[in-house]
C-alpha atoms as a PDB file:
ATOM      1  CA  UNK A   1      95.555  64.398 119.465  1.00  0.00           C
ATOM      2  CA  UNK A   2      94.085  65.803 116.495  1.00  0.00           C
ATOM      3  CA  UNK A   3      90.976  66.906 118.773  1.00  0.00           C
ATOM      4  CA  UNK A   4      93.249  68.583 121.422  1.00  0.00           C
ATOM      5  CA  UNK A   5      94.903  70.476 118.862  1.00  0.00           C
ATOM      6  CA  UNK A   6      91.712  72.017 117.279  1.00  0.00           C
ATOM      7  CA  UNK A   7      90.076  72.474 120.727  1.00  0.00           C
ATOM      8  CA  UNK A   8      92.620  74.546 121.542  1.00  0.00           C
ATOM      9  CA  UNK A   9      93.084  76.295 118.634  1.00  0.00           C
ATOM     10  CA  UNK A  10      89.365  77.199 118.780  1.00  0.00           C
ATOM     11  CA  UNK A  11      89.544  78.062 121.930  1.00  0.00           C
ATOM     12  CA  UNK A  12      92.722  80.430 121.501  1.00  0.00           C
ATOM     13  CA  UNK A  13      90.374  82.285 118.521  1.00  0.00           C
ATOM     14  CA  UNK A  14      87.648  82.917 120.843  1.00  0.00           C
ATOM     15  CA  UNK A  15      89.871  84.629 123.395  1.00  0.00           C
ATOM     16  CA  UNK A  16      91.699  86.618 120.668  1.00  0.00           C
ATOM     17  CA  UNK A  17      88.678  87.360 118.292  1.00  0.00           C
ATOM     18  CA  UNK A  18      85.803  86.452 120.290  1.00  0.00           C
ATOM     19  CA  UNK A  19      85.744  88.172 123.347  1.00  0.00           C
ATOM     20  CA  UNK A  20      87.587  91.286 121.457  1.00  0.00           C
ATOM     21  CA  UNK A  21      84.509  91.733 118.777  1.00  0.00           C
ATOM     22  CA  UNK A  22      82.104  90.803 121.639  1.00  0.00           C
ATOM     23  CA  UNK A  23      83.254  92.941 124.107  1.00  0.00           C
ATOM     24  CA  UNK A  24      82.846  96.113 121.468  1.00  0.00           C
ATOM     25  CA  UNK A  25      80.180  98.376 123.277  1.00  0.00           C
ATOM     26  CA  UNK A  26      81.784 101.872 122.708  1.00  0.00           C
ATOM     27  CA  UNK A  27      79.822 104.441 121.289  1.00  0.00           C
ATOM     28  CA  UNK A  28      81.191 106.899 118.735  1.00  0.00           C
ATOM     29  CA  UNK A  29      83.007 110.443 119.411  1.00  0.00           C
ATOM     30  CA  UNK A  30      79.401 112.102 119.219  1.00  0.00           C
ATOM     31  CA  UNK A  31      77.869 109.435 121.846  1.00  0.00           C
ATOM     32  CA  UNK A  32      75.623 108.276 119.698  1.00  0.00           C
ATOM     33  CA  UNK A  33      75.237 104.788 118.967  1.00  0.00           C
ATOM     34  CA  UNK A  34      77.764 102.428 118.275  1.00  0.00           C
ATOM     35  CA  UNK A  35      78.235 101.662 114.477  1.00  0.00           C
ATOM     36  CA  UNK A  36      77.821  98.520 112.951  1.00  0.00           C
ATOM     37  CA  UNK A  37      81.125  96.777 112.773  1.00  0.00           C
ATOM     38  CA  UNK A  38      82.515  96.227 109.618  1.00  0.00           C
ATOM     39  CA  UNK A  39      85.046  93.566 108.626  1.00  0.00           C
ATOM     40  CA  UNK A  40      88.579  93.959 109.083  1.00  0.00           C
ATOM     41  CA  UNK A  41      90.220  94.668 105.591  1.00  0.00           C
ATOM     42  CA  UNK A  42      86.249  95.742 104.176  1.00  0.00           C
ATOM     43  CA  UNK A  43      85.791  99.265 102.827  1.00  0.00           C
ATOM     44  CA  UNK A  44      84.344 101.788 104.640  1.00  0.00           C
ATOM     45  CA  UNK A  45      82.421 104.583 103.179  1.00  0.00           C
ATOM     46  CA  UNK A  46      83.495 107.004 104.939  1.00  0.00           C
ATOM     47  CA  UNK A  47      80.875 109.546 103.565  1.00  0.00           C
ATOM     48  CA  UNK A  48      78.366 108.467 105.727  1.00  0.00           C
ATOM     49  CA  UNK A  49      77.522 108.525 109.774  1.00  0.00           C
ATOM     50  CA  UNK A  50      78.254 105.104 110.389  1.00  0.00           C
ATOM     51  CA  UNK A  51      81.212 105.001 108.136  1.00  0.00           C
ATOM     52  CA  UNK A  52      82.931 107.876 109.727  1.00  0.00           C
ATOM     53  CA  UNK A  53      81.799 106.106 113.252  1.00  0.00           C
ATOM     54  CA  UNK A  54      83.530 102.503 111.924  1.00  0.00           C
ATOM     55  CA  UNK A  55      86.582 104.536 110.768  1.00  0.00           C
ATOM     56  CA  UNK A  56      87.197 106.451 114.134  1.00  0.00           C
ATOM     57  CA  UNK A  57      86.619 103.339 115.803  1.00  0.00           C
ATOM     58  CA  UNK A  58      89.539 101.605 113.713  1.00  0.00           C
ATOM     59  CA  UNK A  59      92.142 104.788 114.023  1.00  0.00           C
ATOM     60  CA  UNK A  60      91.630 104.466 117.397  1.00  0.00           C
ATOM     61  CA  UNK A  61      92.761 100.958 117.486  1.00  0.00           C
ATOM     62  CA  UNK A  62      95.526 101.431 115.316  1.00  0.00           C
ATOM     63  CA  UNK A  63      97.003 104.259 117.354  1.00  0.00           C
ATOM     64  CA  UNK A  64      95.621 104.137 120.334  1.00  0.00           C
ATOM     65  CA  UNK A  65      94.503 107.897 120.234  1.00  0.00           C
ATOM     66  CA  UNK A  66      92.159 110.135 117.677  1.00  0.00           C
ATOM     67  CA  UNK A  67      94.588 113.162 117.139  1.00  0.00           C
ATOM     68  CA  UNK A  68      95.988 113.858 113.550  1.00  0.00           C
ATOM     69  CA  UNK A  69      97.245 116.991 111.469  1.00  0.00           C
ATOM     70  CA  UNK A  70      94.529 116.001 108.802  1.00  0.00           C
ATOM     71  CA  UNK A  71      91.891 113.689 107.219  1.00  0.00           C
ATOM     72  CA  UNK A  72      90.530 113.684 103.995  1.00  0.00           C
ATOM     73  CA  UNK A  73      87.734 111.082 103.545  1.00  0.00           C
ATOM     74  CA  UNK A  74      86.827 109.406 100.535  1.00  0.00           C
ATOM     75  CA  UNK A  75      84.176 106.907  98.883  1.00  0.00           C
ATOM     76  CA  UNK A  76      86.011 103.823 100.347  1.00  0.00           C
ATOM     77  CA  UNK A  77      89.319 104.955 101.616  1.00  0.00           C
ATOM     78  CA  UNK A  78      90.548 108.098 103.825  1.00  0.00           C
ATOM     79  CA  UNK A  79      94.500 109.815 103.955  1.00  0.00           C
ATOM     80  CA  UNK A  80      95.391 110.604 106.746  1.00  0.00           C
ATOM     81  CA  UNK A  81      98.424 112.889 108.304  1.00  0.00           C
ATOM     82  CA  UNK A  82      99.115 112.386 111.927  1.00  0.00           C
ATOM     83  CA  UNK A  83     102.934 112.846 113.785  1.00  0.00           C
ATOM     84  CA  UNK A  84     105.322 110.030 114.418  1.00  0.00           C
ATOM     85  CA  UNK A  85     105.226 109.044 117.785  1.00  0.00           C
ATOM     86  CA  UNK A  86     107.877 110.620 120.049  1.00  0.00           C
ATOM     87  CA  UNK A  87     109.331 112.529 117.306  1.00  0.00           C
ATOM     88  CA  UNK A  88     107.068 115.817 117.541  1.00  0.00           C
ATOM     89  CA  UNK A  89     109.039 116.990 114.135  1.00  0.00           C
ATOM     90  CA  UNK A  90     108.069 114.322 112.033  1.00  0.00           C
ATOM     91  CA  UNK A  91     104.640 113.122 110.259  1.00  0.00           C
ATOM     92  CA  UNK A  92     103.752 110.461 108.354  1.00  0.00           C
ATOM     93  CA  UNK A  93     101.295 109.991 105.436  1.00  0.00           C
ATOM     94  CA  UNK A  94      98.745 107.044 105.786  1.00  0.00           C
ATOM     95  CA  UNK A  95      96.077 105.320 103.807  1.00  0.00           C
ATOM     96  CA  UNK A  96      92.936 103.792 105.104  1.00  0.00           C
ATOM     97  CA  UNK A  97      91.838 101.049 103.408  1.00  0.00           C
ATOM     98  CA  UNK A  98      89.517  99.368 105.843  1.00  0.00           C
ATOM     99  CA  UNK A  99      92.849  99.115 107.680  1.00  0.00           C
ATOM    100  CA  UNK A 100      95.707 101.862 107.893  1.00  0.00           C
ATOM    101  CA  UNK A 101      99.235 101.332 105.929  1.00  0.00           C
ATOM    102  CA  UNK A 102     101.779 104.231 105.725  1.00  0.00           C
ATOM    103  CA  UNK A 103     101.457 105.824 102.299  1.00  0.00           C
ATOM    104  CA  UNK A 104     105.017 107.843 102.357  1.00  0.00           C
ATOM    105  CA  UNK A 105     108.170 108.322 103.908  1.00  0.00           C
ATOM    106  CA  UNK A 106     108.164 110.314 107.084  1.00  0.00           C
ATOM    107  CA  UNK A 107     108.691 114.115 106.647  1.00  0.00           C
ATOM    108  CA  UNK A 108     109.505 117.384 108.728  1.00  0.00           C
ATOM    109  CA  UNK A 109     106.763 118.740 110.231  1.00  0.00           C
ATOM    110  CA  UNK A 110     107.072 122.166 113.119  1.00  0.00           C
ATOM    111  CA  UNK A 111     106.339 120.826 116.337  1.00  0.00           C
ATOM    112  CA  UNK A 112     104.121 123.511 116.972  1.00  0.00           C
ATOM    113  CA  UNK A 113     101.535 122.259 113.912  1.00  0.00           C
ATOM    114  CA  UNK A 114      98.087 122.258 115.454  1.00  0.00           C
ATOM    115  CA  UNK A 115      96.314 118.994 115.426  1.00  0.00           C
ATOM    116  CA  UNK A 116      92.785 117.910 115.551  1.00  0.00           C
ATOM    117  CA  UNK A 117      91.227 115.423 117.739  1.00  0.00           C
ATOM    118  CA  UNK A 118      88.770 113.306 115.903  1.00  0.00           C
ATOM    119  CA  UNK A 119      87.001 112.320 118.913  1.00  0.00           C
ATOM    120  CA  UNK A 120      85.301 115.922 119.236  1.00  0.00           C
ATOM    121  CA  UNK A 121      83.730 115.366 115.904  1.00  0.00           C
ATOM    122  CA  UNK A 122      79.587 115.065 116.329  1.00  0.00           C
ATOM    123  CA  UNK A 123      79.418 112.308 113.618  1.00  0.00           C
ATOM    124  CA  UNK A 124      75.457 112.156 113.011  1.00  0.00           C
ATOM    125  CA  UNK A 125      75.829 116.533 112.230  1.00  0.00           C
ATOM    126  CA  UNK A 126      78.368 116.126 109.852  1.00  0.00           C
ATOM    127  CA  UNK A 127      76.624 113.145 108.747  1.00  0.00           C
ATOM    128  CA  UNK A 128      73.461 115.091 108.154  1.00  0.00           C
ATOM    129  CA  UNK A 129      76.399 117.723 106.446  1.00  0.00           C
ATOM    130  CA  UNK A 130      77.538 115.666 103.951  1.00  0.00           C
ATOM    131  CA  UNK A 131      73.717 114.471 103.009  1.00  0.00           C
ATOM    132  CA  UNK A 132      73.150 118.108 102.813  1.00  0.00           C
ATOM    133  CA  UNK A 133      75.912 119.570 101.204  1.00  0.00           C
ATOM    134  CA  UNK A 134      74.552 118.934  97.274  1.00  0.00           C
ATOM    135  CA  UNK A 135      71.361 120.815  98.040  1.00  0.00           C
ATOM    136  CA  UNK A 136      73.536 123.950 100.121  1.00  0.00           C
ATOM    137  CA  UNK A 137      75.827 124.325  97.032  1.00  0.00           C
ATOM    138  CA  UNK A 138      72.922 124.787  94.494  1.00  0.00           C
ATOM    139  CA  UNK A 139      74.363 121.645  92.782  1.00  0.00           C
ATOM    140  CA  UNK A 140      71.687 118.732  93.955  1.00  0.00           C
ATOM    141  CA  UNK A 141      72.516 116.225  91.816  1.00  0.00           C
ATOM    142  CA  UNK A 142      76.093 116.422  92.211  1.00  0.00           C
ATOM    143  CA  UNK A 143      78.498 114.225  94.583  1.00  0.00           C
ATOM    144  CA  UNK A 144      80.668 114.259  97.476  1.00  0.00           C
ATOM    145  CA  UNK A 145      84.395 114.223  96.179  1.00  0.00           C
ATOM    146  CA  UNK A 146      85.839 114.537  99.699  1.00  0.00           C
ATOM    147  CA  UNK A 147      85.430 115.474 103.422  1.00  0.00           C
ATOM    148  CA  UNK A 148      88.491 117.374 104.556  1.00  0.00           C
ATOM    149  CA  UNK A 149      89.225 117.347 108.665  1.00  0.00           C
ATOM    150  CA  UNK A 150      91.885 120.214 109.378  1.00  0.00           C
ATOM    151  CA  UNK A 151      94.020 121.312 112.433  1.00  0.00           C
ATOM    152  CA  UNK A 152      93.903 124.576 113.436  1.00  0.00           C
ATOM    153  CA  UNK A 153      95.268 126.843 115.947  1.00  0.00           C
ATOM    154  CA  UNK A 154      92.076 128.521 115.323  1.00  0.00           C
ATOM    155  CA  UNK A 155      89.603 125.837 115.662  1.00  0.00           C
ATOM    156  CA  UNK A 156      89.562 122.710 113.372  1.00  0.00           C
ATOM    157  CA  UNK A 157      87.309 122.615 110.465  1.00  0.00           C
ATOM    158  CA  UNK A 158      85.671 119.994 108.398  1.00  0.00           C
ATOM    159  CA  UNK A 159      85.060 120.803 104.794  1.00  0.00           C
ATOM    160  CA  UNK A 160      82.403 119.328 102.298  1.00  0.00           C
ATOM    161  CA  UNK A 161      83.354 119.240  98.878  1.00  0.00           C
ATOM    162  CA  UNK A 162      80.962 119.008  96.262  1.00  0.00           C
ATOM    163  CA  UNK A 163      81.496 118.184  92.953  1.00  0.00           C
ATOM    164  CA  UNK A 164      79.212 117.907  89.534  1.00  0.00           C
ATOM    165  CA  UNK A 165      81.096 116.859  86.059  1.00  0.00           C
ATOM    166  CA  UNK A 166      84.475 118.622  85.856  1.00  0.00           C
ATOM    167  CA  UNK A 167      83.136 122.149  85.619  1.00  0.00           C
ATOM    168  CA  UNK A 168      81.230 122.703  88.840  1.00  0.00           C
ATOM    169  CA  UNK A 169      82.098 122.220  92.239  1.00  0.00           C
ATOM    170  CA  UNK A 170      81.521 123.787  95.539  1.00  0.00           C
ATOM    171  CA  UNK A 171      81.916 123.383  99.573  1.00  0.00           C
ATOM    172  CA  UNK A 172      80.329 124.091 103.054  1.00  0.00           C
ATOM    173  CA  UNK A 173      82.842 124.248 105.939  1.00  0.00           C
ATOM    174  CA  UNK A 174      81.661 123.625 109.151  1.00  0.00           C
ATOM    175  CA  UNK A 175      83.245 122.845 112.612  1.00  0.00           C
ATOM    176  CA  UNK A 176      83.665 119.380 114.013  1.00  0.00           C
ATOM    177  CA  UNK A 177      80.068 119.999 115.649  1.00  0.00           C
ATOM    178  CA  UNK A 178      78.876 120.680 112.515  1.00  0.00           C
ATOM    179  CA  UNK A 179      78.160 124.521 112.730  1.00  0.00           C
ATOM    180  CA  UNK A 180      78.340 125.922 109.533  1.00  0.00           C
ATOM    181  CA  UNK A 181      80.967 128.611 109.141  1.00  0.00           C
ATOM    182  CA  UNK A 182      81.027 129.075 105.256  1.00  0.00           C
ATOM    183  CA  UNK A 183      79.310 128.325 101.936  1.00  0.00           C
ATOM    184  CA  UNK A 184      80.918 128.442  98.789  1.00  0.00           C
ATOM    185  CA  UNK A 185      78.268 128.111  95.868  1.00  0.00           C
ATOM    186  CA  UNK A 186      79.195 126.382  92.697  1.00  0.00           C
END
């Protein structure tokens, strides 16, 4: 009986987890490559090519699309602001954590808000962006304090900010392709 049980049981957790981690052959928004996947629940820095790649890859699964009103990416966790679904007015705050948990209460939001589709972003340029971003801003030892994705009705942006000590800081925006629109030296 005992046997049954735990054949079946193991057999259950290969359909559920098996075939569902096997069967992972996507390749990021940019085409590239797949990333290496990470653990569930594992942090992701999300300051680097594959860590942006493992984080759109678990968005996607959590809401079955990539749009949102914005990102900001961090060391080992990202915020995110995307709408409620079916209630165009309304937006919620989330964490990222390896997984996603909401962070706030839902708020008002215009239903015309722009948002940003994630998928568009060309992950190994604004990978390269981030690497480069120290040297760009004249502050090369300094550090990445956050990677800000916006909505725009313009055209989205993605925003490198740099950061040395207290006193200096600095930023290159680009768009999600990784075109540089603007350098602000520290």
């Amino acid at each position: 009986m005992a046997a049954v049980v735990l054949l079946g049981g193991f057999g259950f957790g290969y359909l559920l987890f098996g075939r569902a981690a096997g069967s992972d052959q996507s390749t990021s928004a940019s085409g590239s490559t797949p990333a290496q996947p990470v653990a569930s629940g594992e942090p992701v820095d999300t300051l680097t090519a594959d860590g942006i790649r493992e984080f759109l890859h678990r968005f996607e699964q959590e809401f079955r699309d990539t749009t949102a009103d914005d990102v900001d990416l961090y060391r080992d966790d990202a915020v995110v602001v995307r709408v409620i679904s079916g209630q165009p007015h309304r937006s919620q705050r989330w964490m990222f954590t390896g997984g996603f948990e909401p962070w706030t209460e839902p708020t008002n939001r215009d239903r015309d808000q722009a948002t940003v589709d994630l998928a568009q972003l060309e992950v190994d340029r604004i990978g390269q962006l981030i690497a480069d971003a120290p040297r760009m801003v004249g502050l090369p030892s300094g550090r990445i304090d956050r990677v800000g994705i916006r909505a725009s009705n313009a055209e989205p942006r993605v925003t490198v900010y740099v950061k040395e000590g207290d006193a200096y800081k600095g930023w290159v925006t680009a768009t999600l392709r990784g075109e540089i629109r603007d350098v602000q030296a520290a």
